[in-house]
C-alpha atoms as a PDB file:
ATOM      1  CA  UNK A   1     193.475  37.775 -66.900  1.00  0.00           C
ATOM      2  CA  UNK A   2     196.829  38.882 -64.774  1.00  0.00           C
ATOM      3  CA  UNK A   3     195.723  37.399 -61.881  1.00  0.00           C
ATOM      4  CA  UNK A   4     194.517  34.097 -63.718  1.00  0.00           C
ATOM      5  CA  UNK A   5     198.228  33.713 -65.401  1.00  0.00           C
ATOM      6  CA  UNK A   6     200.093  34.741 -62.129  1.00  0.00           C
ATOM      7  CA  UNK A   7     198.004  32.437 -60.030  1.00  0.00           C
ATOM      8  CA  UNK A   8     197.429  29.688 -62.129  1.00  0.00           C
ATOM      9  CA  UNK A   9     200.796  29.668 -63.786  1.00  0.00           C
ATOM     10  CA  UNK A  10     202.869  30.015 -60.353  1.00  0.00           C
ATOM     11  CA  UNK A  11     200.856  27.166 -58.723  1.00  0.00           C
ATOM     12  CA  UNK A  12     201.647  24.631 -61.807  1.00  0.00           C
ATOM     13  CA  UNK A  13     205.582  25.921 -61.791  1.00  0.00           C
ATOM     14  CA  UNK A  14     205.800  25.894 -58.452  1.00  0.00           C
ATOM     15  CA  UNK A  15     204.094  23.637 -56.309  1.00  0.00           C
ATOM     16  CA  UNK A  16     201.720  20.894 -59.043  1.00  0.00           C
ATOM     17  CA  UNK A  17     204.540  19.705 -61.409  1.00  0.00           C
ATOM     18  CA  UNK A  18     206.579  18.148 -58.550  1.00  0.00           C
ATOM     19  CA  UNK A  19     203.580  16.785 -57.230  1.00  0.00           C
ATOM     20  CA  UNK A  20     202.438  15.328 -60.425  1.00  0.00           C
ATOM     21  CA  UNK A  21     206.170  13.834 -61.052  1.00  0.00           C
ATOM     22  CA  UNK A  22     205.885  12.245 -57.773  1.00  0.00           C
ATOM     23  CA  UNK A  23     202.519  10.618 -58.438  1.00  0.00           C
ATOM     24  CA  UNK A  24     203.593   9.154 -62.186  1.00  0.00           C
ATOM     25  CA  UNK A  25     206.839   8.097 -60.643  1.00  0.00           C
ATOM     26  CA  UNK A  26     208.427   4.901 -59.290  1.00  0.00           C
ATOM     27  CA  UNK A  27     208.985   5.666 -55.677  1.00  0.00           C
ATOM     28  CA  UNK A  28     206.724   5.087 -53.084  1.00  0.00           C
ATOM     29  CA  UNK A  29     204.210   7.976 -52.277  1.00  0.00           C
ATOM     30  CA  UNK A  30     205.646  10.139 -49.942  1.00  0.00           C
ATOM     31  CA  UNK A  31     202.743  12.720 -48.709  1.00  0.00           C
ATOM     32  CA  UNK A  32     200.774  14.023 -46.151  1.00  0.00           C
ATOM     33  CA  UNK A  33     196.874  12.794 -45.235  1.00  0.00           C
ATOM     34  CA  UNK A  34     195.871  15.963 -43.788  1.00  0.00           C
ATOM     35  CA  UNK A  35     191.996  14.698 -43.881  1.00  0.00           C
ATOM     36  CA  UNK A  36     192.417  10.754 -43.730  1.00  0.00           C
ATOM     37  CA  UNK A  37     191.833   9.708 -47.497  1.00  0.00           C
ATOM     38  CA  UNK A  38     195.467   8.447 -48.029  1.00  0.00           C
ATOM     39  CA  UNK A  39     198.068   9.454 -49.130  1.00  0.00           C
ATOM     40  CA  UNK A  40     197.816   8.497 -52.685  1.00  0.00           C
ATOM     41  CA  UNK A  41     194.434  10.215 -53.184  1.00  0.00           C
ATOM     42  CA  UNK A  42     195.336  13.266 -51.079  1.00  0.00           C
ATOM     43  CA  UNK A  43     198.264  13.797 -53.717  1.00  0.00           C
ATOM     44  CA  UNK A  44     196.188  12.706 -56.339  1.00  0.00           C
ATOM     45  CA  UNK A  45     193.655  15.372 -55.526  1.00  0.00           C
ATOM     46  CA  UNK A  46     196.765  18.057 -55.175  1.00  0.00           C
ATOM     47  CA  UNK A  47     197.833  17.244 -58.466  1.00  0.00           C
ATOM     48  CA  UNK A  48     194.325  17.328 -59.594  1.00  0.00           C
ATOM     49  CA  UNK A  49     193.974  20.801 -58.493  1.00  0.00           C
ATOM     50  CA  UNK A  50     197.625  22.209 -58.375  1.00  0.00           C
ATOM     51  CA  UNK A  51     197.884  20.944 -62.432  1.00  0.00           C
ATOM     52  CA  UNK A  52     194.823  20.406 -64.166  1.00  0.00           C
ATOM     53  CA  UNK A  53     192.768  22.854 -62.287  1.00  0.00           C
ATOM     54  CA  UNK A  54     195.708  25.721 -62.514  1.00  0.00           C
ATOM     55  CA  UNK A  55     195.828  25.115 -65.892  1.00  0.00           C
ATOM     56  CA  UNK A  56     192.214  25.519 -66.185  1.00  0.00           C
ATOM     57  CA  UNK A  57     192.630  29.110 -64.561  1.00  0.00           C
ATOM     58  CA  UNK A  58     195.120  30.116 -66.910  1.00  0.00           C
ATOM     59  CA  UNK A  59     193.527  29.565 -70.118  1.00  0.00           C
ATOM     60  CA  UNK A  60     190.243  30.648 -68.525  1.00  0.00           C
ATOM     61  CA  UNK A  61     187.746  27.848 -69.200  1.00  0.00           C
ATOM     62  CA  UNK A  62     185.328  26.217 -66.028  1.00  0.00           C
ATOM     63  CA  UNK A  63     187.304  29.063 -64.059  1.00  0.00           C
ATOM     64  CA  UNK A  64     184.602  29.443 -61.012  1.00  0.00           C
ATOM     65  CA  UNK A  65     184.806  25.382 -60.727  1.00  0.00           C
ATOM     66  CA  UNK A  66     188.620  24.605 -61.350  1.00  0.00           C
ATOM     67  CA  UNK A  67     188.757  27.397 -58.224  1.00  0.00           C
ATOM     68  CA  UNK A  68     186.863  25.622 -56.022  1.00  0.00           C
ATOM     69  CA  UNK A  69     189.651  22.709 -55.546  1.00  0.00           C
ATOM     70  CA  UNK A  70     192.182  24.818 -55.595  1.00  0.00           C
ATOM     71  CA  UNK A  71     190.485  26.897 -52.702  1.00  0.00           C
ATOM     72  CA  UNK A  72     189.869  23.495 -50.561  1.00  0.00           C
ATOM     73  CA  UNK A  73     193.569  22.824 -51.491  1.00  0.00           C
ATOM     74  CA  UNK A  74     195.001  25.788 -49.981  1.00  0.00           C
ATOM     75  CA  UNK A  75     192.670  26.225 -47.175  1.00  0.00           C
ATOM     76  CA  UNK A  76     194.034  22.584 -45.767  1.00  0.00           C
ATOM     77  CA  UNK A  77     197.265  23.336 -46.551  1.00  0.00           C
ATOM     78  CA  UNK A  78     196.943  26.630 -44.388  1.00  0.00           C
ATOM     79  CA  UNK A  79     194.624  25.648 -41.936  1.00  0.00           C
ATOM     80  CA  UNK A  80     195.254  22.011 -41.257  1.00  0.00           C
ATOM     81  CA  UNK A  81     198.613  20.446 -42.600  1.00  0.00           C
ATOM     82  CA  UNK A  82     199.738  24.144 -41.100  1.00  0.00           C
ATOM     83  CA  UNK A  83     197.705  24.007 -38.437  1.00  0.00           C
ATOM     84  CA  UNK A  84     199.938  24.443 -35.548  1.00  0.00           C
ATOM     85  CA  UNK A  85     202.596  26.267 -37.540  1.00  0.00           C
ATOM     86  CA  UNK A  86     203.576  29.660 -36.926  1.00  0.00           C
ATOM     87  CA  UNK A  87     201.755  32.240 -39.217  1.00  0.00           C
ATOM     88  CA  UNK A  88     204.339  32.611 -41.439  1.00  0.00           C
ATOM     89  CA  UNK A  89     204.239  28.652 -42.549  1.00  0.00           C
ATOM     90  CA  UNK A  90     200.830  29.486 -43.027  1.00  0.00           C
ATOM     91  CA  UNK A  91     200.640  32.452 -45.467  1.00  0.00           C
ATOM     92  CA  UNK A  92     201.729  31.321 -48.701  1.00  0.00           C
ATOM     93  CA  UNK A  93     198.546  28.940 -48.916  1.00  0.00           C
ATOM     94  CA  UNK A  94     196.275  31.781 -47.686  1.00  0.00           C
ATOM     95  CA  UNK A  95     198.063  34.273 -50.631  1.00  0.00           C
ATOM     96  CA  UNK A  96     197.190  32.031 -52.623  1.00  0.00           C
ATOM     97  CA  UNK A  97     193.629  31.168 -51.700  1.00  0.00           C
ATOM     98  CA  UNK A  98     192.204  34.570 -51.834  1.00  0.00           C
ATOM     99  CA  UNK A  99     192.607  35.278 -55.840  1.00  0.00           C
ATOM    100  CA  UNK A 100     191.374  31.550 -55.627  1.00  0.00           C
ATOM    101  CA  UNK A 101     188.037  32.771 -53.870  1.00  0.00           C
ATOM    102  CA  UNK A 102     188.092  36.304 -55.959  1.00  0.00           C
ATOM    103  CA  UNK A 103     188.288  33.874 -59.291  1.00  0.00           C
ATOM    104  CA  UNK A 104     185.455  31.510 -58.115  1.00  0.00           C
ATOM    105  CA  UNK A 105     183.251  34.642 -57.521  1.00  0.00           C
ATOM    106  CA  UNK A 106     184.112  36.490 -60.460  1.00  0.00           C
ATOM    107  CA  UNK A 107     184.781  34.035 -63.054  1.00  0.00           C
ATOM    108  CA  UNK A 108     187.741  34.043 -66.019  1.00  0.00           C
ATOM    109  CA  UNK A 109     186.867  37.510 -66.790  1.00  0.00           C
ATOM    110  CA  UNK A 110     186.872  39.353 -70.472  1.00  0.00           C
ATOM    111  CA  UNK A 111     190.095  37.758 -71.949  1.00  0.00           C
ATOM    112  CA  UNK A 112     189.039  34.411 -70.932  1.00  0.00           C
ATOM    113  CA  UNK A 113     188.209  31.175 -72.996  1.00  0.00           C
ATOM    114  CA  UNK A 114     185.057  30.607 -71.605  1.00  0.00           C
ATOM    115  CA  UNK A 115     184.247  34.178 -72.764  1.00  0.00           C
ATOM    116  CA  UNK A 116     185.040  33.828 -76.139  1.00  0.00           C
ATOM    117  CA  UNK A 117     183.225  30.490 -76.608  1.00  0.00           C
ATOM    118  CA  UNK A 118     180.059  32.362 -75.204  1.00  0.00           C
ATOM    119  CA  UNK A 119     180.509  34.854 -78.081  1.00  0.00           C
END
């Protein structure tokens, strides 16, 4: 449950609310197309899987599927939009994809919604 909070709660806070206010707003989209869809559905699937999915992980309901976007998410944050960065550019996306991949193996756990709906 701790690491569904932590994870899911810091990655709404802290990196999908911004991204959502910049999709709902009036400015043009300003955002990287790390894998050539655009940039309005690259930040539409960012805030897709920054908000809704993190949000998903914190209540702990569909937690080994709302990880899998949120794995892709950080991976190409780390691995391609980072790319050619120094390490140290790259490690907040790869912090945060490994209780990503733990979660998707795993699942929500015993203090979970999806648990308590199966009881």
């Amino acid at each position: 449950m701790l690491l569904r909070v932590v994870f899911g709660g810091l990655m709404i806070i802290n990196h999908g609310w911004g991204k959502l206010l910049r999709l709902v707003g009036d400015e043009p989209i300003k955002f990287a197309d790390p894998i050539g869809l655009g940039k309005e559905i690259s930040l539409g699937f960012a805030v897709f899987s920054e908000v809704l999915c993190a949000l998903f992980i914190v209540l702990g309901i569909f937690t080994r599927y709302a990880s899998i976007p949120l794995l892709v998410t950080m991976l190409v944050a780390a691995f391609i939009v980072h790319g050619d960065d120094p390490f140290k550019e790259k490690e907040a996306a790869i912090l945060f994809a490994v209780p990503y991949l733990i979660l998707m193996l795993t699942g929500g756990g015993k203090y979970s919604l999806e648990n308590y709906i199966k009881k």
